[in-house]
Protein backbone atom coordinates (compact mmCIF):
# COMPACT_ATOMS: atom_id res chain seq x y z
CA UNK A 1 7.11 -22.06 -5.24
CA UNK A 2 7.08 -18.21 -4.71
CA UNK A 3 10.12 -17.43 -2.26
CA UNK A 4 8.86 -14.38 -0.94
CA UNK A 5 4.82 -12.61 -0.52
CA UNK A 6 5.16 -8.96 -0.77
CA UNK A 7 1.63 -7.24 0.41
CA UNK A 8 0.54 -3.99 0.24
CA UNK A 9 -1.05 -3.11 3.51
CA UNK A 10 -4.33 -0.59 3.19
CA UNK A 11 -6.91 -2.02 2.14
CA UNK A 12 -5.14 -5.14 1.68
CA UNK A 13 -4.42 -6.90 5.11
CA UNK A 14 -7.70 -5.52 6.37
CA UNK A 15 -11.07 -4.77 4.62
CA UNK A 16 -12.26 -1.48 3.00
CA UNK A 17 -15.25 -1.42 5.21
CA UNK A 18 -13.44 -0.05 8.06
CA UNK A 19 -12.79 3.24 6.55
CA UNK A 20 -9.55 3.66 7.44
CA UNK A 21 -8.54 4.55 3.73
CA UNK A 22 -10.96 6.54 3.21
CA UNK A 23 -10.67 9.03 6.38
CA UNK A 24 -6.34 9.07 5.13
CA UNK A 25 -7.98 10.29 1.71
CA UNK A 26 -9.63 12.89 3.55
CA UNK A 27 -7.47 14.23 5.49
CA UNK A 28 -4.65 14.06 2.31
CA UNK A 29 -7.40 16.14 0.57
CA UNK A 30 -7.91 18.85 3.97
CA UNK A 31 -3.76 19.22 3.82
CA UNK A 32 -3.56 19.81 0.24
CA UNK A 33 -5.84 22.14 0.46
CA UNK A 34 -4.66 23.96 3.26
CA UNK A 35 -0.99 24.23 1.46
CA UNK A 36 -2.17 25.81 -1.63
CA UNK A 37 -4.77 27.39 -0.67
CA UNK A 38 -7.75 25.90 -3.00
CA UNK A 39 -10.34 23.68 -2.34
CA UNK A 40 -9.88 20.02 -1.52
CA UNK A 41 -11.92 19.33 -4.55
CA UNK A 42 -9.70 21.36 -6.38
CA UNK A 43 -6.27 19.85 -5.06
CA UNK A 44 -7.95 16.33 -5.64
CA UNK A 45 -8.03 17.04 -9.37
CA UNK A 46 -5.17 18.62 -9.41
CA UNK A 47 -3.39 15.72 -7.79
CA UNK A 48 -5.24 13.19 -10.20
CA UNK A 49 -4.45 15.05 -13.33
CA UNK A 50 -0.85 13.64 -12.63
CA UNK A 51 -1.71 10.16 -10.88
CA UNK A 52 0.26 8.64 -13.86
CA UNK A 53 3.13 10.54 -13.07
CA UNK A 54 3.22 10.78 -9.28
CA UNK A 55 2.43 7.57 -7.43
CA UNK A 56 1.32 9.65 -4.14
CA UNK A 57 -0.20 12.64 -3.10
CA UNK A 58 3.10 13.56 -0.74
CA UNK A 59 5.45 13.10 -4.31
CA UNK A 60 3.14 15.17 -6.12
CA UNK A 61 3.38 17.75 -3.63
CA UNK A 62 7.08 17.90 -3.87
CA UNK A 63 7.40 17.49 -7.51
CA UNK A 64 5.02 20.22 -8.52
CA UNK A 65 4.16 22.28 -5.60
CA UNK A 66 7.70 22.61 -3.85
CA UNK A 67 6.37 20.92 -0.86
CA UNK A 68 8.86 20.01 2.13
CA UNK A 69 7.44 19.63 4.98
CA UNK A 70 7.22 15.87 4.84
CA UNK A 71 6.63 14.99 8.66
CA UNK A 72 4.17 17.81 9.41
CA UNK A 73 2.11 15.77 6.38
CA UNK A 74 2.57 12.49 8.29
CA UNK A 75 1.65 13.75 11.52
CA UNK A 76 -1.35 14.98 9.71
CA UNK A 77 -2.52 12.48 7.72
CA UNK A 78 -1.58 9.45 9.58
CA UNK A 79 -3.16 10.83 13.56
CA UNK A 80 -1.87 8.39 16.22
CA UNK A 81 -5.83 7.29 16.61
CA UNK A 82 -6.49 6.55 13.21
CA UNK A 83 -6.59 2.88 13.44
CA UNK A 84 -8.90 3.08 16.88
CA UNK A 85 -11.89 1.06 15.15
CA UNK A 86 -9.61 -1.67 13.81
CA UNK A 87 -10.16 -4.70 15.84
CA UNK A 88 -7.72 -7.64 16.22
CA UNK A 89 -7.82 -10.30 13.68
CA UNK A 90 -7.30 -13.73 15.02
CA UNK A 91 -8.51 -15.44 11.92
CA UNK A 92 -6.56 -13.32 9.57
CA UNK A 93 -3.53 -14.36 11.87
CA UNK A 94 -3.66 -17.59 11.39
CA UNK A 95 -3.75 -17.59 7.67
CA UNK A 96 -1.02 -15.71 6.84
CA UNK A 97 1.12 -17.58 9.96
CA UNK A 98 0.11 -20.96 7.82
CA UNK A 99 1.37 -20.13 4.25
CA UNK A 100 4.48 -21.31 4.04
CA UNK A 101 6.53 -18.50 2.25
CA UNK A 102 8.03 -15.66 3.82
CA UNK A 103 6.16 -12.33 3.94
CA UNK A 104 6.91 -8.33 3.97
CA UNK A 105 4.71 -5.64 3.50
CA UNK A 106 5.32 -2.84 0.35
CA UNK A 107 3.31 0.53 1.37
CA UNK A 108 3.26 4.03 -0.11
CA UNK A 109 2.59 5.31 3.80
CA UNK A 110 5.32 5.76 7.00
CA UNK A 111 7.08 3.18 8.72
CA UNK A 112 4.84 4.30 12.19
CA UNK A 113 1.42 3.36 10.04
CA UNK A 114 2.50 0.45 9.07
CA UNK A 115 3.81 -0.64 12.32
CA UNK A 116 -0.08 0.56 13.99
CA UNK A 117 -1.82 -1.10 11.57
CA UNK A 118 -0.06 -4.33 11.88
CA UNK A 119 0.37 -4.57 15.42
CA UNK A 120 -3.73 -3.48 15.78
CA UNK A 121 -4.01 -6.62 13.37
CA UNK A 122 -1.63 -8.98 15.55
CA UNK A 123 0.24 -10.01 12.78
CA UNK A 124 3.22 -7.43 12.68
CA UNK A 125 5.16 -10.75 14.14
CA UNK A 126 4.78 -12.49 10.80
CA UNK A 127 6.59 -10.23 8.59
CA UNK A 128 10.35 -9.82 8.36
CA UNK A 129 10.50 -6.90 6.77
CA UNK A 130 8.17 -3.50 6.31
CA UNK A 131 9.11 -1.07 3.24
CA UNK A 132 8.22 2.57 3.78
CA UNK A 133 8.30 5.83 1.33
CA UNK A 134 10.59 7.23 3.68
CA UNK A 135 13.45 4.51 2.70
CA UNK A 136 12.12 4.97 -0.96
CA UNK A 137 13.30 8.43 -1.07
CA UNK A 138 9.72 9.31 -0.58
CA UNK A 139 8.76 8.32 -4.01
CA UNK A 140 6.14 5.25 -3.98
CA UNK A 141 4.96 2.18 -6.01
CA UNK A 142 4.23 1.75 -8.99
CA UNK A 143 8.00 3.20 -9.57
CA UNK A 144 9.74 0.51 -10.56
CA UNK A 145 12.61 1.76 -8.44
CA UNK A 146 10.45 1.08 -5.28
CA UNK A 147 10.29 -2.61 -6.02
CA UNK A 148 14.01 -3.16 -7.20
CA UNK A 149 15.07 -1.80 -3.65
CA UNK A 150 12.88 -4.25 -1.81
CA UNK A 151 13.72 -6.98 -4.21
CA UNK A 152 17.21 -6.28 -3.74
CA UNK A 153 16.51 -6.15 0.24
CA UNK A 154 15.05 -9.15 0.56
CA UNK A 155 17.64 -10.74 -2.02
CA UNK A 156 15.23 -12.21 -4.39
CA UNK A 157 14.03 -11.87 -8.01
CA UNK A 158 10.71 -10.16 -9.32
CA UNK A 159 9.85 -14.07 -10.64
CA UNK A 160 10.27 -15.14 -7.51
CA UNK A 161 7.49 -13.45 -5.72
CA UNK A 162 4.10 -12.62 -5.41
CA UNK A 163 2.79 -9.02 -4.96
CA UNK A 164 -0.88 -8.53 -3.43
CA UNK A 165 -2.38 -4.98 -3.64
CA UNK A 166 -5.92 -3.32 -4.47
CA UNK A 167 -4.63 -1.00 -6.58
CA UNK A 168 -4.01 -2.48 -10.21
CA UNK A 169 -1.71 0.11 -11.37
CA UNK A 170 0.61 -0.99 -8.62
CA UNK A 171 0.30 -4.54 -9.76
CA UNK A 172 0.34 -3.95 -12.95
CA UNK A 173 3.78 -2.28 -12.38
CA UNK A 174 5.02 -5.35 -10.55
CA UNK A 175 4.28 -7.83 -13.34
CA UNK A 176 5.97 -5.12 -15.47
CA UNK A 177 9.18 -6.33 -13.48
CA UNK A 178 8.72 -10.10 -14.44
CA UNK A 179 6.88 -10.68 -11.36
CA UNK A 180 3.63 -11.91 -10.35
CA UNK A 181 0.77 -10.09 -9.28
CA UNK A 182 -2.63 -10.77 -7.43
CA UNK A 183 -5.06 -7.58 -7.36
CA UNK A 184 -7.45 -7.74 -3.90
CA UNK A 185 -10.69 -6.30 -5.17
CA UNK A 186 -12.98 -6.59 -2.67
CA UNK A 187 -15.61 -4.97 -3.96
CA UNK A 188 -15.55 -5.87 -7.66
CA UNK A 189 -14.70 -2.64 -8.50
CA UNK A 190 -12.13 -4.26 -11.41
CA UNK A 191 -14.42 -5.99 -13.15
CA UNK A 192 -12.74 -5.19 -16.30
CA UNK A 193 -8.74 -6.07 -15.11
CA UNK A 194 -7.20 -8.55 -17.00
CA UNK A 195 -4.86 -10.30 -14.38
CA UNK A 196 -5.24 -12.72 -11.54
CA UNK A 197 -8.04 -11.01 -8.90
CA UNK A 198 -9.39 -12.31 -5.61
CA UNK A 199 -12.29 -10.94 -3.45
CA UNK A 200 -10.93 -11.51 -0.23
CA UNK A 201 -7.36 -12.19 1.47
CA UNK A 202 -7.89 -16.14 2.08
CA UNK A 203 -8.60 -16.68 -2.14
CA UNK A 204 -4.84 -15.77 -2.13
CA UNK A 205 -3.84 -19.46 -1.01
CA UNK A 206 -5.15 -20.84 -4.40
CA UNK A 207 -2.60 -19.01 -6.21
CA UNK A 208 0.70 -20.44 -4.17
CA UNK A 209 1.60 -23.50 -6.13
C-alpha cells in the first residue's frame, strides 16, 4: 500500500480540453518575448533548446537570461481569471475523497494557482499539503531536489508513493528516485512510453494495491 499520492495538478486533476494549459503556454511565450525582445516563436525555441536542463520557462529565464522579476511573471502568466471556464467537479470529488491514501499536489506553478485551481475543482479540502516553485527555490520537477523536499515534508520514502503527472520526463524523474510513477496521457500522445499510463484520472485506482 502506497502511503502517500503525490499529483501534479495541470492537466492532471482536470482535462486538457479546457485549455487552461494551453492559454499559461501562451502567455509564458508573450512574456518571454516581451523580456528579450524576440519573437515568442523565437523565445519558445530558445527555451526548448534547454528543456533538459531547465525544468521551467521561469528557471530558464533566470539561469540564462538574468531574469528577476519573478512575481511580475506570475501576475502575468497566472491572471486571477484564468481558471473562469473551469467548472466544479463533483464526480472528480468523490474519487479522489474515496481512495484511501493520503494526497498532495507537486506543481512547477505558484502556490495562488494551485490554490484557484483546486478550490474551482472543490477538492482543495482533500489534500494536506500543496508544493509550489516558490518553496523549491523556484527551480521545478524533474529536479530531483524538488521531490526529496516534498518527500522529506511529508516524511515518507520515494517507494512509498505514487506520483501522477502528464509529463513523462517528470515521471520518469520520480521513478529515478525509487519511486513509482503513473503518466496521465489523455490523449495518447505517449504512445511510445514505456511505464505505467492511464487515459483518464479514475484508471488511477487500478494501480493502488
Amino acid at each position: 500500500m502506497f502511503k502517500y499520492l503525490l499529483f501534479d495538478l495541470d492537466n492532471t486533476l482536470y482535462s486538457s480540453r479546457y485549455g487552461l494549459e494551453d492559454n499559461v503556454r501562451r502567455r509564458i511565450r508573450e512574456f518571454s518575448s516581451g523580456f528579450l525582445g524576440i519573437s515568442p516563436d523565437e523565445a519558445w525555441r530558445q527555451r526548448m533548446a534547454l528543456a533538459g536542463k531547465y525544468g521551467t520557462n521561469l528557471e530558464w529565464l533566470m539561469g540564462e537570461k538574468g531574469f528577476t522579476g519573478v512575481e511580475s511573471y506570475f501576475a502575468a502568466v497566472h491572471p486571477p481569471n484564468e481558471a473562469d471556464s473551469l467548472p466544479a467537479d463533483p464526480e472528480l470529488r468523490a474519487f479522489l475523497a474515496g481512495l484511501p491514501v493520503p494526497k498532495a499536489i507537486l506543481t512547477n506553478s505558484p502556490g495562488e494557482h494551485a490554490e484557484l485551481i483546486l478550490s474551482r475543482l472543490g477538492i482543495r479540502d482533500l489534500f494536506t499539503h500543496i508544493f509550489d516553485i516558490r518553496q523549491s527555490g523556484y527551480k521545478g520537477k524533474p529536479r530531483p531536489e524538488v521531490f526529496n523536499r516534498a518527500l522529506n515534508i511529508l516524511g515518507v520514502k520515494a517507494r512509498s508513493v505514487l506520483f501522477i503527472d502528464d509529463n513523462p520526463s517528470y515521471v520518469e524523474g520520480f521513478i529515478a528516485l525509487g519511486g513509482s510513477g503513473l503518466l496521465l496521457d489523455e490523449n495518447g500522445a505517449h504512445g511510445d512510453y514505456p511505464g505505467a499510463r492511464i487515459r483518464e484520472l479514475k484508471e488511477l485506482a487500478r494501480h493502488i494495491p
